[in-house]
Protein backbone atom coordinates (compact mmCIF):
# COMPACT_ATOMS: atom_id res chain seq x y z
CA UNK A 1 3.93 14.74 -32.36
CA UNK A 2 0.26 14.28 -31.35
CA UNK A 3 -1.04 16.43 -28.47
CA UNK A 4 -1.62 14.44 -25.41
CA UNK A 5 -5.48 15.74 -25.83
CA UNK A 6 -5.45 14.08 -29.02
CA UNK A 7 -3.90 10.83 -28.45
CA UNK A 8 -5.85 9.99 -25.73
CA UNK A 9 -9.18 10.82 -28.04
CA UNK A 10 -7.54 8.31 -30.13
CA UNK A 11 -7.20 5.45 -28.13
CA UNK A 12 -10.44 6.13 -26.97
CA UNK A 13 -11.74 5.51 -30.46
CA UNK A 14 -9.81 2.65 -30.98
CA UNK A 15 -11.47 0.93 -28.00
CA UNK A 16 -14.91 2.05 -29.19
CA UNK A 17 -14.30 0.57 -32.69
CA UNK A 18 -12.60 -2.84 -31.79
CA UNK A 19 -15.07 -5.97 -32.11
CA UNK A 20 -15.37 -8.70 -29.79
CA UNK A 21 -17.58 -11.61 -29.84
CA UNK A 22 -20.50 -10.21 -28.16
CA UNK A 23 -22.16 -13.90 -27.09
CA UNK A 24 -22.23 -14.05 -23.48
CA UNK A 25 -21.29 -17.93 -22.14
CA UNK A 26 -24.14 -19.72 -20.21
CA UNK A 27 -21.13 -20.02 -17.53
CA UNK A 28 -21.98 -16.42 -15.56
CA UNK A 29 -25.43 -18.29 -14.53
CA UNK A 30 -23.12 -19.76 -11.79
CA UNK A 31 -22.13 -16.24 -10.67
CA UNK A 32 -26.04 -16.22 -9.95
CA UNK A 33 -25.88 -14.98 -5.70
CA UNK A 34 -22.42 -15.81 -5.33
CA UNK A 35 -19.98 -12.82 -3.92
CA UNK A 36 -17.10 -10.78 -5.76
CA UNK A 37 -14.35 -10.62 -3.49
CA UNK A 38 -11.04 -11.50 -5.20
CA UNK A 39 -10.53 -12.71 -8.92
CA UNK A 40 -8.75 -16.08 -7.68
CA UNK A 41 -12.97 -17.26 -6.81
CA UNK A 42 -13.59 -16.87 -10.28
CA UNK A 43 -13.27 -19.76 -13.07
CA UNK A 44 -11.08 -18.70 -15.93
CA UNK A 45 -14.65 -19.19 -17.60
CA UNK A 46 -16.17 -17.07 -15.39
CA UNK A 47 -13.56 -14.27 -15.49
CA UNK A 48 -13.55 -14.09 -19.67
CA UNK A 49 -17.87 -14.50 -19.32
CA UNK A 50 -17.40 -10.96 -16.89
CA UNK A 51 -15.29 -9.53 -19.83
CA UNK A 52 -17.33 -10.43 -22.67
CA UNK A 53 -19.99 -9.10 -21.02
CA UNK A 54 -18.45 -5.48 -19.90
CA UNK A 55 -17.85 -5.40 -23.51
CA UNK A 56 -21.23 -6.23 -25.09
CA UNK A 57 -22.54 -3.75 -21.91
CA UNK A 58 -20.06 -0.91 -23.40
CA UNK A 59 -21.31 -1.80 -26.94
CA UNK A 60 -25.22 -1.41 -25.74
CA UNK A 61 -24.85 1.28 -23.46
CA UNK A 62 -23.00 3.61 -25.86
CA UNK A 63 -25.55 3.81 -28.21
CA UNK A 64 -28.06 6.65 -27.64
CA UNK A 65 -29.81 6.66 -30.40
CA UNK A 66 -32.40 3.84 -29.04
CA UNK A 67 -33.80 3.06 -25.76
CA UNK A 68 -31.57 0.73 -23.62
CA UNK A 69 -32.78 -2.21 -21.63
CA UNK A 70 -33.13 -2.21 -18.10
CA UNK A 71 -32.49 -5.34 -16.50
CA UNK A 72 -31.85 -4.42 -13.03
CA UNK A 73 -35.41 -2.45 -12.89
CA UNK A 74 -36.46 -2.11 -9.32
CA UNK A 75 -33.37 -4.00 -7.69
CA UNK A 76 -31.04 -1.91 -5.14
CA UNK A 77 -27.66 -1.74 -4.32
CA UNK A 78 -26.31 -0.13 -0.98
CA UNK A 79 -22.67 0.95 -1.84
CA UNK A 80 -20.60 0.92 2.01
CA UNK A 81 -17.05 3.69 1.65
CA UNK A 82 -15.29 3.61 4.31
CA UNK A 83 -12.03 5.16 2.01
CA UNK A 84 -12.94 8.15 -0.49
CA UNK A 85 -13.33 7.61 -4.03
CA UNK A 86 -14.04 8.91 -7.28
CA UNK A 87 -14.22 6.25 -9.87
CA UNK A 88 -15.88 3.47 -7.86
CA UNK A 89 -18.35 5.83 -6.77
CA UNK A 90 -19.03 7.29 -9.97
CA UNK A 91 -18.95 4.42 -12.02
CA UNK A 92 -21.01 2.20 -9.70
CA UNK A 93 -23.73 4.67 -8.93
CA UNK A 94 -24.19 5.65 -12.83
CA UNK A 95 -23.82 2.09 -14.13
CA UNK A 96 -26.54 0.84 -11.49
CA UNK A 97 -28.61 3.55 -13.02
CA UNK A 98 -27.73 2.79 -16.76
CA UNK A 99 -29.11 -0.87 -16.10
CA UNK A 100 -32.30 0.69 -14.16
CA UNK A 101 -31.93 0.03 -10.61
CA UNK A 102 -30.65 2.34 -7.69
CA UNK A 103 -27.47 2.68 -5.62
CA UNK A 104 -27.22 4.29 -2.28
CA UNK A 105 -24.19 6.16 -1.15
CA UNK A 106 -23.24 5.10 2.51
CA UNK A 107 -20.63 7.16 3.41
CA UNK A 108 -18.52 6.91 7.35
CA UNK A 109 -21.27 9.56 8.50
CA UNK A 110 -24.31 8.38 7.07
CA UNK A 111 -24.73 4.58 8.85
CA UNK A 112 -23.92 3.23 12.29
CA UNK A 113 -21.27 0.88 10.93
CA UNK A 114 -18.27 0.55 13.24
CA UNK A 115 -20.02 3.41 15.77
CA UNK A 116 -22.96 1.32 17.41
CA UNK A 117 -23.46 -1.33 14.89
CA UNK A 118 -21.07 -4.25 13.78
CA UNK A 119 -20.24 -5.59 10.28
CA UNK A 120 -22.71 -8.76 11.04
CA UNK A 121 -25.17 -6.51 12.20
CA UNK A 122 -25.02 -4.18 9.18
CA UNK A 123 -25.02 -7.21 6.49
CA UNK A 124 -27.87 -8.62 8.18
CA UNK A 125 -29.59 -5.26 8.14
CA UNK A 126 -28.54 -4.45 4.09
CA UNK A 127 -29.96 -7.63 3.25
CA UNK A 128 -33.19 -7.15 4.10
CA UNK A 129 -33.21 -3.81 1.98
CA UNK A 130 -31.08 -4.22 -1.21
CA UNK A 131 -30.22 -6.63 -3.85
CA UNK A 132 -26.51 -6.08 -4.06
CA UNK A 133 -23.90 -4.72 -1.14
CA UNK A 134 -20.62 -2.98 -2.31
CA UNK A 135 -18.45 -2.36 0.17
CA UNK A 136 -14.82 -0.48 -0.49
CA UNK A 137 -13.17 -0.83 3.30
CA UNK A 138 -9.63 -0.92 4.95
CA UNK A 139 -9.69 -4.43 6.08
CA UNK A 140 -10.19 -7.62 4.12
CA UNK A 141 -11.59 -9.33 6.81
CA UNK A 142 -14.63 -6.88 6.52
CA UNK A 143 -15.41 -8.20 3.67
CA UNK A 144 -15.44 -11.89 4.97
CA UNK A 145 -17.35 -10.67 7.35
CA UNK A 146 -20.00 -9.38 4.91
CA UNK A 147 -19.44 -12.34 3.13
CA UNK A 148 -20.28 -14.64 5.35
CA UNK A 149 -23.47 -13.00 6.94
CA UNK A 150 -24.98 -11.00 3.92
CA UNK A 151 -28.05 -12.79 2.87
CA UNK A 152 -27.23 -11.08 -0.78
CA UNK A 153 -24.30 -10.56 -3.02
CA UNK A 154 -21.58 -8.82 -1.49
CA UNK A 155 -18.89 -6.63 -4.34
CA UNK A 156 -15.42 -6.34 -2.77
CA UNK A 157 -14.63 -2.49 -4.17
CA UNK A 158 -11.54 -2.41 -2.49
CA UNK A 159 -9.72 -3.93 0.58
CA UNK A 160 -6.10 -3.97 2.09
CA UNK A 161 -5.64 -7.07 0.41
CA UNK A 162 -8.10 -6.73 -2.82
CA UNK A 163 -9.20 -4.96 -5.70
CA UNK A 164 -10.71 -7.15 -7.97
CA UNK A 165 -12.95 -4.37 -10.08
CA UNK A 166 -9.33 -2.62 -11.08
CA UNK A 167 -8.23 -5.75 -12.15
CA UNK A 168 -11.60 -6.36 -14.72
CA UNK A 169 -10.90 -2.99 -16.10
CA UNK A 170 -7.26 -3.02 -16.61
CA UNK A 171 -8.08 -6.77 -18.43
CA UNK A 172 -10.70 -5.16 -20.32
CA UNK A 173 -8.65 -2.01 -21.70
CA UNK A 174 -6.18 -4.73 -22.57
CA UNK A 175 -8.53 -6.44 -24.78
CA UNK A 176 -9.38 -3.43 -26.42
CA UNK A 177 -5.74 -2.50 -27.58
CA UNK A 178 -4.52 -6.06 -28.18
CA UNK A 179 -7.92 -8.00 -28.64
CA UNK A 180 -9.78 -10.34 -26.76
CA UNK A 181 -6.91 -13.17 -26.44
CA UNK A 182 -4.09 -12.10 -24.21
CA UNK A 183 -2.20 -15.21 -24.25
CA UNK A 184 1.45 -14.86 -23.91
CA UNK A 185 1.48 -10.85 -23.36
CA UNK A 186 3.98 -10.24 -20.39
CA UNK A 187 2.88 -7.99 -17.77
CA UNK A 188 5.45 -5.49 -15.63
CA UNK A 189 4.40 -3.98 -12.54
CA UNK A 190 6.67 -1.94 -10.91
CA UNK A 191 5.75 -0.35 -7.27
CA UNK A 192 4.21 -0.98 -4.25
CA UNK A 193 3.25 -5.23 -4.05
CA UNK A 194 -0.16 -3.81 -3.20
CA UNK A 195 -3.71 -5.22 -3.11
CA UNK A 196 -4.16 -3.72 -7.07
CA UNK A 197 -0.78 -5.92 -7.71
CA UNK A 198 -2.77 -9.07 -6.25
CA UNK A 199 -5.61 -9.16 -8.06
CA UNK A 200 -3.68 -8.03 -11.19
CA UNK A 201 -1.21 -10.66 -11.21
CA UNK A 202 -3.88 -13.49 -10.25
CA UNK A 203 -6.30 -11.98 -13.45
CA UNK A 204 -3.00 -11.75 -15.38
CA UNK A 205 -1.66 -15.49 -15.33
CA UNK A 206 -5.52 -16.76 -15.26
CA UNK A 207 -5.81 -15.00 -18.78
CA UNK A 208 -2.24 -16.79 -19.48
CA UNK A 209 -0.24 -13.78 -19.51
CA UNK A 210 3.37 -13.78 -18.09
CA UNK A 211 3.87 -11.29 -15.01
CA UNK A 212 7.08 -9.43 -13.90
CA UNK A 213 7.06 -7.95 -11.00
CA UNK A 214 9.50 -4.91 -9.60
CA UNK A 215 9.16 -4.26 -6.06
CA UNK A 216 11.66 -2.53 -3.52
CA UNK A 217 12.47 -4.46 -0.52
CA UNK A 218 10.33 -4.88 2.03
CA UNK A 219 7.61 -4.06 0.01
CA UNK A 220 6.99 -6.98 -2.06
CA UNK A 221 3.05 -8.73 -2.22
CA UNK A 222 1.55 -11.11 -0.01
CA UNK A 223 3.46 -14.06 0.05
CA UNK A 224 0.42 -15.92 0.43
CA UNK A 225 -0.97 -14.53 -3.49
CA UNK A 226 2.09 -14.32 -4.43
CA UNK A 227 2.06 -18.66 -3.75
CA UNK A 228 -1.60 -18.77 -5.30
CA UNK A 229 -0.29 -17.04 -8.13
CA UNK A 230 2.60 -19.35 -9.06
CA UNK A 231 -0.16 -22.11 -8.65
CA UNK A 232 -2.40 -20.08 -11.01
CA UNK A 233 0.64 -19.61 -14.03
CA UNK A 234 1.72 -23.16 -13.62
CA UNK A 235 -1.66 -24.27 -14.48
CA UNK A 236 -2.39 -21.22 -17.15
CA UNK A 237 1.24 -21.89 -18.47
CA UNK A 238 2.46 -18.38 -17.79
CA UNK A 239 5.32 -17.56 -15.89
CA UNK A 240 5.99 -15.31 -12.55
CA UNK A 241 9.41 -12.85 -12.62
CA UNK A 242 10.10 -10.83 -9.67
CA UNK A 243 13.16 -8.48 -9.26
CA UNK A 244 14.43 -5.18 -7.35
CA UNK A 245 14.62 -3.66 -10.42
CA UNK A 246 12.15 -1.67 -12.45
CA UNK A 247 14.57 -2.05 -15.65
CA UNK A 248 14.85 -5.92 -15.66
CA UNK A 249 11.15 -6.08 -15.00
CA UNK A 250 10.25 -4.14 -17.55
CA UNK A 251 12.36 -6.19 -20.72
CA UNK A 252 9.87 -7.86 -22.69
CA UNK A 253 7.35 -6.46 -21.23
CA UNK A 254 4.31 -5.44 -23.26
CA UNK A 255 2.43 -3.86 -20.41
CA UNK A 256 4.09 -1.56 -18.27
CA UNK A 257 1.78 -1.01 -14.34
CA UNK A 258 2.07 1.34 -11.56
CA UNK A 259 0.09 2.71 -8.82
CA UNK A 260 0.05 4.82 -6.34
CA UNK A 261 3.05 4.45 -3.96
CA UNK A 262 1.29 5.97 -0.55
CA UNK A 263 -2.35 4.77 -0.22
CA UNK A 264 -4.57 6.18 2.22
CA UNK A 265 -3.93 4.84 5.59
CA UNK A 266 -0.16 5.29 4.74
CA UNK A 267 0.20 9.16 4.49
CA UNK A 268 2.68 9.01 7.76
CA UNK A 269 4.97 7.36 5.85
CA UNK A 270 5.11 9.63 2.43
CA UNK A 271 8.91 10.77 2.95
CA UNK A 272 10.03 7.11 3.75
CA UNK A 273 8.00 5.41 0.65
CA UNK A 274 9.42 8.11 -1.98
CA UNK A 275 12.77 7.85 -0.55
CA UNK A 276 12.75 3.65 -0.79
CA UNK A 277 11.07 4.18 -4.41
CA UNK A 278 13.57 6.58 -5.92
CA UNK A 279 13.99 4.53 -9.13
CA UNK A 280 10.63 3.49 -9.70
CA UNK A 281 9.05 6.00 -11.38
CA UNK A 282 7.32 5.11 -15.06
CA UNK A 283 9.25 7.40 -17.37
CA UNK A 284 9.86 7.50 -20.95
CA UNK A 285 13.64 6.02 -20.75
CA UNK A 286 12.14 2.93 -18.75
CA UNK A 287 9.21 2.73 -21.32
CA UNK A 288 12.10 2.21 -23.76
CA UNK A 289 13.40 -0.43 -22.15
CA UNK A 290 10.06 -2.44 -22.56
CA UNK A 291 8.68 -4.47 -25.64
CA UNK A 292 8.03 -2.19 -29.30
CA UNK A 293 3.96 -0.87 -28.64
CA UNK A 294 3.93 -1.48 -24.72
CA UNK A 295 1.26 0.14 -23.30
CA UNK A 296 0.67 1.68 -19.47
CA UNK A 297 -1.93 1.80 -16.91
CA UNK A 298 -2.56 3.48 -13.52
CA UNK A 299 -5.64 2.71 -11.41
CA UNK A 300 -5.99 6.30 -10.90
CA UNK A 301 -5.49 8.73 -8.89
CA UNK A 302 -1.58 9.32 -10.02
CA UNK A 303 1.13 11.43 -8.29
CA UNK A 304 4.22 12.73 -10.59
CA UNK A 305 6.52 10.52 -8.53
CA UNK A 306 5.08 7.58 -10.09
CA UNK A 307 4.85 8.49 -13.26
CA UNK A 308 5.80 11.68 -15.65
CA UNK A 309 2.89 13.65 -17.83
CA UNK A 310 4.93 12.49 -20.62
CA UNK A 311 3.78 8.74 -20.58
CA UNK A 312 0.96 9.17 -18.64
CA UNK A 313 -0.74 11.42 -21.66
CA UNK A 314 0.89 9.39 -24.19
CA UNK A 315 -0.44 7.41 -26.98
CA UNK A 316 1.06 4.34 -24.81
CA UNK A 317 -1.21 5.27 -22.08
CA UNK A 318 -4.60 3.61 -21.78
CA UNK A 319 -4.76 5.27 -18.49
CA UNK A 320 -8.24 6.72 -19.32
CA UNK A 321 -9.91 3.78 -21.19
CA UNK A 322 -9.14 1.86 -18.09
CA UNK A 323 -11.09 4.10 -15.73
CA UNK A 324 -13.32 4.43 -18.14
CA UNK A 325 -14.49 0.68 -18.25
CA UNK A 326 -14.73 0.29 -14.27
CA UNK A 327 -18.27 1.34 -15.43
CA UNK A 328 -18.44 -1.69 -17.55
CA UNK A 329 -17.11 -4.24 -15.38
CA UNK A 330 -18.77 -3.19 -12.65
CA UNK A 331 -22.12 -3.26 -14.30
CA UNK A 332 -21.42 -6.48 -15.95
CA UNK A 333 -20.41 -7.99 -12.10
CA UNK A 334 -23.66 -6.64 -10.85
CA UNK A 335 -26.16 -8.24 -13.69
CA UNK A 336 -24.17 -11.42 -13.21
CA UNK A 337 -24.51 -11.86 -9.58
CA UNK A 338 -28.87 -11.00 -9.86
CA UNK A 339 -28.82 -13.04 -13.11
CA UNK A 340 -30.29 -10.87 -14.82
CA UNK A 341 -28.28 -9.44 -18.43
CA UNK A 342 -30.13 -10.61 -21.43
């Protein structure tokens, strides 16, 4: 039995050391000043031009033995958190770096947004002073907002109803254990039918993968993506499962999902959730139960209710490959949006 230390070095390596075709498609020049807020706005084009470039990014950027190019030299990005977090953060500010420009951290005490100043007010503002805004909020409407006054590209890092950079990395980490085409892989989620859910299952079926979803009652996604996801498989030839239970979602089932079953916002409710979740958790019985070489992922942070040290540290998991890359995708969303990533 490998240590978990070592396994995860090893799936590391194996993502370092798979190819992919590192020719970027002329389609991301219509990303060009358009925003990222959900992965349904992108083409199926535009979505695999986003992961060929994270990966040619990952292949550049890893090398330190020569100077990297610096595309984004002297553009700006103003990064708006109204929820903590550690991996957008971290990736955003050092892959903004890594491509030359400059990201400012605007935390709930550092700008007048939502104290004296309004969303329109602030986009208008932004615009005038950076290239790029990110924005990681509690309300999806924000981001409209943004949207729809920013004179710039806005980056949706996270809203109630969003999380389209998860959704690039988990695709990307996916492509790195199975290769680049993911036709016909069926993916299980089983949790919350949360915003990472939405943009998972809409990346999912536009990359013509199958999706199973397990959800308790009452807690099942939006029916609204849910509908623009059955649109999305029908015309991607994938199909949509959903169930009550985590052990018929999970048969045939070649990626196994979770998340977090309290987000932040939710903390009130902790005792109910874990109570209406017993069941759920991502142990190694239920990995069983899925397809020969299925593989896991968690967005990140994890809690022991949803998922035991056992697969989490596993040579299944690809838990850490998949933070690792919101670095990629993130840079690879930013050079697309300025045009700028030869």
């Amino acid at each position: 039995m490998f240590s978990a230390t070592k396994q995860v070095f090893q799936s590391a390596i194996r993502a370092q050391t798979m190819k992919f075709s590192t020719s970027v498609p002329g389609v991301l020049a219509s990303l060009k000043g358009q925003h990222f807020t959900s992965i349904d706005k992108l083409s199926n084009d535009e979505l695999k031009g986003l992961l060929k470039l994270s990966h040619q990014f990952k292949e550049t950027y890893s090398d330190k033995s020569k100077p990297n190019p610096k595309p984004l030299e002297g553009e700006s990005l103003s990064m708006i958190f109204q929820k903590r977090s550690t991996r957008t953060r971290v990736s955003t500010e050092t892959g903004m770096a890594m491509l030359g420009g400059h990201a400012l951290f605007l935390g709930p005490s550092d700008i007048q947004l939502g104290v004296n100043e309004s969303m329109r007010d602030t986009a208008c503002v932004l615009s005038r002073f950076n290239s790029i805004i990110l924005a990681r909020v509690y309300a999806h409407a924000d981001i409209i907002e943004l949207a729809e006054y920013a004179s710039v590209p806005i980056i949706n890092a996270l809203s109630d109803l969003h999380h389209p950079l998860q959704t690039l990395a988990d695709l990307m980490a996916l492509q790195q254990h199975f290769g680049e085409d993911l036709t016909g892989k069926t993916v299980c989620w089983v949790g919350d039918g949360n915003n990472v859910l939405h943009d998972l299952m809409l990346g999912s079926v536009k990359m013509g993968m199958n999706v199973n979803i397990a959800t308790p009652k009452g807690y099942e996604p939006d029916a609204d993506i849910m509908a623009k996801t059955k649109e999305l498989a029908a015309e991607n030839n994938a199909k949509v499962f959903t169930t009550e239970v985590a052990e018929e979602a999970v048969k045939g089932a070649d990626v196994v999902v979770t998340d977090t079953w309290v987000s932040m916002g939710q903390e009130a409710e902790y005792e109910k959730r874990v109570k209406e979740f017993d069941g759920y958790q991502v142990n190694s019985e239920l990995m069983k139960k899925a397809n020969p070489g299925a593989v896991f992922l968690h967005c990140l942070p994890r809690h022991p209710e949803e998922v035991t040290d056992e697969v989490i540290y596993s040579d299944q998991s690809l838990v850490f490959n998949e933070a690792e890359n919101r670095m990629w995708t993130v840079m690879a969303v930013m050079a697309a949006q300025l045009g700028k990533f030869d």
